[in-house]
N, C-alpha and C. Protein backbone atom coordinates (compact mmCIF):
# COMPACT_ATOMS: atom_id res chain seq x y z
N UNK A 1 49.16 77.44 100.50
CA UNK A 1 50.01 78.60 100.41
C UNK A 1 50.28 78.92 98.94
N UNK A 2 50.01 80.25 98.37
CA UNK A 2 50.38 80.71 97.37
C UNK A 2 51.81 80.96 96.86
N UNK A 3 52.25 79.97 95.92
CA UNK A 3 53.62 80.69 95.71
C UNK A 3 54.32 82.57 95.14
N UNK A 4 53.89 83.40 96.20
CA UNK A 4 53.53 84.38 95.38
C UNK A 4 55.10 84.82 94.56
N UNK A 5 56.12 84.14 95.53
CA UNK A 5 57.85 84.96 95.09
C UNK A 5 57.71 84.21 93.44
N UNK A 6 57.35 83.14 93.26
CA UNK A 6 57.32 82.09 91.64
C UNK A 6 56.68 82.84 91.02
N UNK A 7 55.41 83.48 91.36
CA UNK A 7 54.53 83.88 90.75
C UNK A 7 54.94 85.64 89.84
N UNK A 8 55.40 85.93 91.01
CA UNK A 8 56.16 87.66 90.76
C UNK A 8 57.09 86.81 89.85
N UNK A 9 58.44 86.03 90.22
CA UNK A 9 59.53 86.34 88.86
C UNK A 9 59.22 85.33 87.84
N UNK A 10 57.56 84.58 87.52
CA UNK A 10 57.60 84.63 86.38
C UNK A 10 57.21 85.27 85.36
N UNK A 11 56.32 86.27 86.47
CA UNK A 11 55.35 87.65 85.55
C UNK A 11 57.12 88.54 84.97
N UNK A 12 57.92 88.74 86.23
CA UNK A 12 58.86 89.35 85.53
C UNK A 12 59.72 88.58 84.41
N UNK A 13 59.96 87.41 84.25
CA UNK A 13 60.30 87.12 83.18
C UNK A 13 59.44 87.05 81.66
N UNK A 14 58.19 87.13 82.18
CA UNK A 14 57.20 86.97 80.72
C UNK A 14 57.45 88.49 80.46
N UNK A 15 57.50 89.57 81.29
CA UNK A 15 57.62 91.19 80.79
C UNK A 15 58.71 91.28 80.05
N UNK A 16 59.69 90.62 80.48
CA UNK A 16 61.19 91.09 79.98
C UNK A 16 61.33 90.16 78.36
N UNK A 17 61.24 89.04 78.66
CA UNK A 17 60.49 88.53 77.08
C UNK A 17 59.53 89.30 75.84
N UNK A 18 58.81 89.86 76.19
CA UNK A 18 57.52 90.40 75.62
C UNK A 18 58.55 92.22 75.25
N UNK A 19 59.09 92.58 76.60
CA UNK A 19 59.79 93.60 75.72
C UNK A 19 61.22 92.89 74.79
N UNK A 20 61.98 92.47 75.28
CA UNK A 20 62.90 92.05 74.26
C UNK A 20 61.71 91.53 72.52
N UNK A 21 61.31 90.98 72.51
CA UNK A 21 60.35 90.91 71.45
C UNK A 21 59.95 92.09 70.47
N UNK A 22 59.76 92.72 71.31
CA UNK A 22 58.77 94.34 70.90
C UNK A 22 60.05 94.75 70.20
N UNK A 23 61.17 94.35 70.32
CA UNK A 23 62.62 95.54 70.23
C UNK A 23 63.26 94.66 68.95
N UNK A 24 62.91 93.62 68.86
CA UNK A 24 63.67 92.86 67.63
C UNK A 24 62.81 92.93 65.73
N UNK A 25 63.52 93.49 65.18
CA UNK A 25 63.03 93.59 63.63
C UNK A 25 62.89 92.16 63.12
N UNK A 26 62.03 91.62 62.10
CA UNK A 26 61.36 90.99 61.25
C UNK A 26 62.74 89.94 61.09
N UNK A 27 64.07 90.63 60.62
CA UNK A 27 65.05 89.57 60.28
C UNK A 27 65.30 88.79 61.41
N UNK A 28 65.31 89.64 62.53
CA UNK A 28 65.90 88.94 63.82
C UNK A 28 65.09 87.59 64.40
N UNK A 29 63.83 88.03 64.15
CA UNK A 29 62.70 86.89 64.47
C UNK A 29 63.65 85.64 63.90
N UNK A 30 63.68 85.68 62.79
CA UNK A 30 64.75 84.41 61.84
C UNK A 30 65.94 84.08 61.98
N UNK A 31 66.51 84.59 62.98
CA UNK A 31 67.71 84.22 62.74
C UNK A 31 67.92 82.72 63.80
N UNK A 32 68.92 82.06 63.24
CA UNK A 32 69.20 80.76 63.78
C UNK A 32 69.59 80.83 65.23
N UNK A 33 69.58 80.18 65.91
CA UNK A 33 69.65 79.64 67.52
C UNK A 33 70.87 78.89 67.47
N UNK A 34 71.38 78.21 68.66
CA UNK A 34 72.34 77.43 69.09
C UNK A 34 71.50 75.97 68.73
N UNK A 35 69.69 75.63 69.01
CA UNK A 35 69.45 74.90 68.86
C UNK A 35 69.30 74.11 67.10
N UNK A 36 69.44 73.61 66.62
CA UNK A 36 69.57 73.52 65.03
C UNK A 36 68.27 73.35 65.02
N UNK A 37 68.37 74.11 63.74
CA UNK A 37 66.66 74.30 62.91
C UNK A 37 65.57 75.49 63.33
N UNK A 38 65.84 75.71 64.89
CA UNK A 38 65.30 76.74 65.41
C UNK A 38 65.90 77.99 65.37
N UNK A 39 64.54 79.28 64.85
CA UNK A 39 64.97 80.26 64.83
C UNK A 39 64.92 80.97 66.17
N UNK A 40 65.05 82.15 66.60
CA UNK A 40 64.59 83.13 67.88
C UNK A 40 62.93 82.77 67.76
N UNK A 41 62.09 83.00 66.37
CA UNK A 41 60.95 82.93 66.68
C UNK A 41 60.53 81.53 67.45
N UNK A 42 61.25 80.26 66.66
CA UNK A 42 60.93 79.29 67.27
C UNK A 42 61.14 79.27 68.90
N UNK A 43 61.87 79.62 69.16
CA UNK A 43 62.13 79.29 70.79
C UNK A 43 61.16 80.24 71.33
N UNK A 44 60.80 81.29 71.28
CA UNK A 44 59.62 82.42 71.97
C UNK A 44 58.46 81.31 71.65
N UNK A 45 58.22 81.19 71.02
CA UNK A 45 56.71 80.47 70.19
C UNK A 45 56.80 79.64 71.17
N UNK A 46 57.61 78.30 71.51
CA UNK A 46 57.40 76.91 72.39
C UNK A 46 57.99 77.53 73.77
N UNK A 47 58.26 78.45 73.81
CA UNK A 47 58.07 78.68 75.42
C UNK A 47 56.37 79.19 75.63
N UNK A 48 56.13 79.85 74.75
CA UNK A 48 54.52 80.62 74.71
C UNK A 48 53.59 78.99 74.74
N UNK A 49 53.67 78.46 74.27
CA UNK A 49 53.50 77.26 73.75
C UNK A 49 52.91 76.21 75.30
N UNK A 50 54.35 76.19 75.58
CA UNK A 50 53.84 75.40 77.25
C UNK A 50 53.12 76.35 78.29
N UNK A 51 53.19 77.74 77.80
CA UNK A 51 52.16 78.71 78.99
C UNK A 51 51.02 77.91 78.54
N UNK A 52 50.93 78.33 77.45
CA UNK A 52 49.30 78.07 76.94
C UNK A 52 48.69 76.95 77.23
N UNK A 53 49.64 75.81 77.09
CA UNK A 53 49.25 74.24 77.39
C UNK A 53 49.44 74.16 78.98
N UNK A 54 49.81 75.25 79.78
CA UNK A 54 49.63 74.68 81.23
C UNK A 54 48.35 75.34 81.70
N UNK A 55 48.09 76.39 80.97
CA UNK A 55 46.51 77.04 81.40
C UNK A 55 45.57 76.69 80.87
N UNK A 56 45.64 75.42 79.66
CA UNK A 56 44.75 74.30 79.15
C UNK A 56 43.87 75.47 77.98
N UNK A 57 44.65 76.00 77.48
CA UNK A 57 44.54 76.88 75.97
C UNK A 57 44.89 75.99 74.82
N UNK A 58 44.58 75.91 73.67
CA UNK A 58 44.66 75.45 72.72
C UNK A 58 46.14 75.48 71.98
N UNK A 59 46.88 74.86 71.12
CA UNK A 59 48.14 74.72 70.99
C UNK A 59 48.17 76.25 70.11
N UNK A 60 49.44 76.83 69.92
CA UNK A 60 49.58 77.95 68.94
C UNK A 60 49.52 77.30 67.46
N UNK A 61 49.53 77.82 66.32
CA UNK A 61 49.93 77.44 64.80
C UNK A 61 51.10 76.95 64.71
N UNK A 62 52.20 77.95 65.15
CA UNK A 62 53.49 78.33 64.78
C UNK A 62 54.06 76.73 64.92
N UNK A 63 54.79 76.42 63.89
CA UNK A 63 55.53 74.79 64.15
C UNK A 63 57.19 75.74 63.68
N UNK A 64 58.27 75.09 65.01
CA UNK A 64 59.55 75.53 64.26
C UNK A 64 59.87 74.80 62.71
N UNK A 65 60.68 74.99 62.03
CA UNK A 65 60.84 74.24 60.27
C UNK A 65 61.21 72.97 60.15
N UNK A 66 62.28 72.81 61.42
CA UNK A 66 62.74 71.74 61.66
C UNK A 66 61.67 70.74 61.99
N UNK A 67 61.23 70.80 63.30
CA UNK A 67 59.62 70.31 63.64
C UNK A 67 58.87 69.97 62.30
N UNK A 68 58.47 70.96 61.84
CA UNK A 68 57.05 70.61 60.71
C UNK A 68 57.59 69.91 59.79
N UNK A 69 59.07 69.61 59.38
CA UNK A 69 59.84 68.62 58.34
C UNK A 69 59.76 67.46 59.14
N UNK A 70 59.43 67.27 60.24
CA UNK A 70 59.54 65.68 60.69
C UNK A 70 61.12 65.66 61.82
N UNK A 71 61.83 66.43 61.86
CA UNK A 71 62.96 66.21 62.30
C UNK A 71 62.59 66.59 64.14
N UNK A 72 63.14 66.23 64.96
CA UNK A 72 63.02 65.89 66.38
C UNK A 72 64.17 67.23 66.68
N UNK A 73 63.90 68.10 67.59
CA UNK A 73 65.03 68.86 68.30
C UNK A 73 65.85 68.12 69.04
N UNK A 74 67.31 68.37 68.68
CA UNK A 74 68.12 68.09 69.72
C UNK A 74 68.90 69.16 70.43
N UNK A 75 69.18 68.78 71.87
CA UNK A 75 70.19 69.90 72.35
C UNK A 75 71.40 70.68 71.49
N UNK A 76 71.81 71.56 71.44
CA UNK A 76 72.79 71.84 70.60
C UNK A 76 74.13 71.53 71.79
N UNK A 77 75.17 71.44 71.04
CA UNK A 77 76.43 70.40 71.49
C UNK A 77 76.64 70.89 72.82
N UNK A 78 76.63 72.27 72.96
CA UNK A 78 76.89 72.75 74.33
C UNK A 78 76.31 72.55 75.75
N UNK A 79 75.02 72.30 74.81
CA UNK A 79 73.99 72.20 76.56
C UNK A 79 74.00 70.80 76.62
N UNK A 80 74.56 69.90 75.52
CA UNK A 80 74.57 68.40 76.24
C UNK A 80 75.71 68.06 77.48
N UNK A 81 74.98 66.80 78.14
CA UNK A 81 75.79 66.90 79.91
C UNK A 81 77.28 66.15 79.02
């Protein structure tokens, strides 16, 4: 059996991503997250990131700053349980 209802709202969430994207200027890409070190770009990029690695595509370039310095993401204070 095809999951087709998973399948529809994740196409609708990759649309609604892809336009929010289209709509944000150059600064906004940069601006900081709740997660430390990550910008907006970073978090779009590693969600794009695991599409690509679940359809067995090659990794993207993009490393968040934090990441490519060696430092490990952590939750930011809020989303810890």
């Amino acid at each position: 059996m095809i999951p087709t209802s998973t399948i529809d709202t994740l196409q609708q969430c990759w649309h609604s991503l892809s336009e929010l994207g289209a709509q944000l200027a150059e600064g906004e890409w940069q601006q900081a997250t709740d997660l430390p070190g990550w910008t907006v770009k970073d978090n779009l990029s590693h969600l794009v990131a695991v599409e690509r690695m679940l359809e067995g595509m090659p990794p993207a370039d993009h490393r968040a700053a934090a990441r490519a310095a060696g430092q490990e993401a952590t939750l930011a204070p809020k989303w810890r349980p």
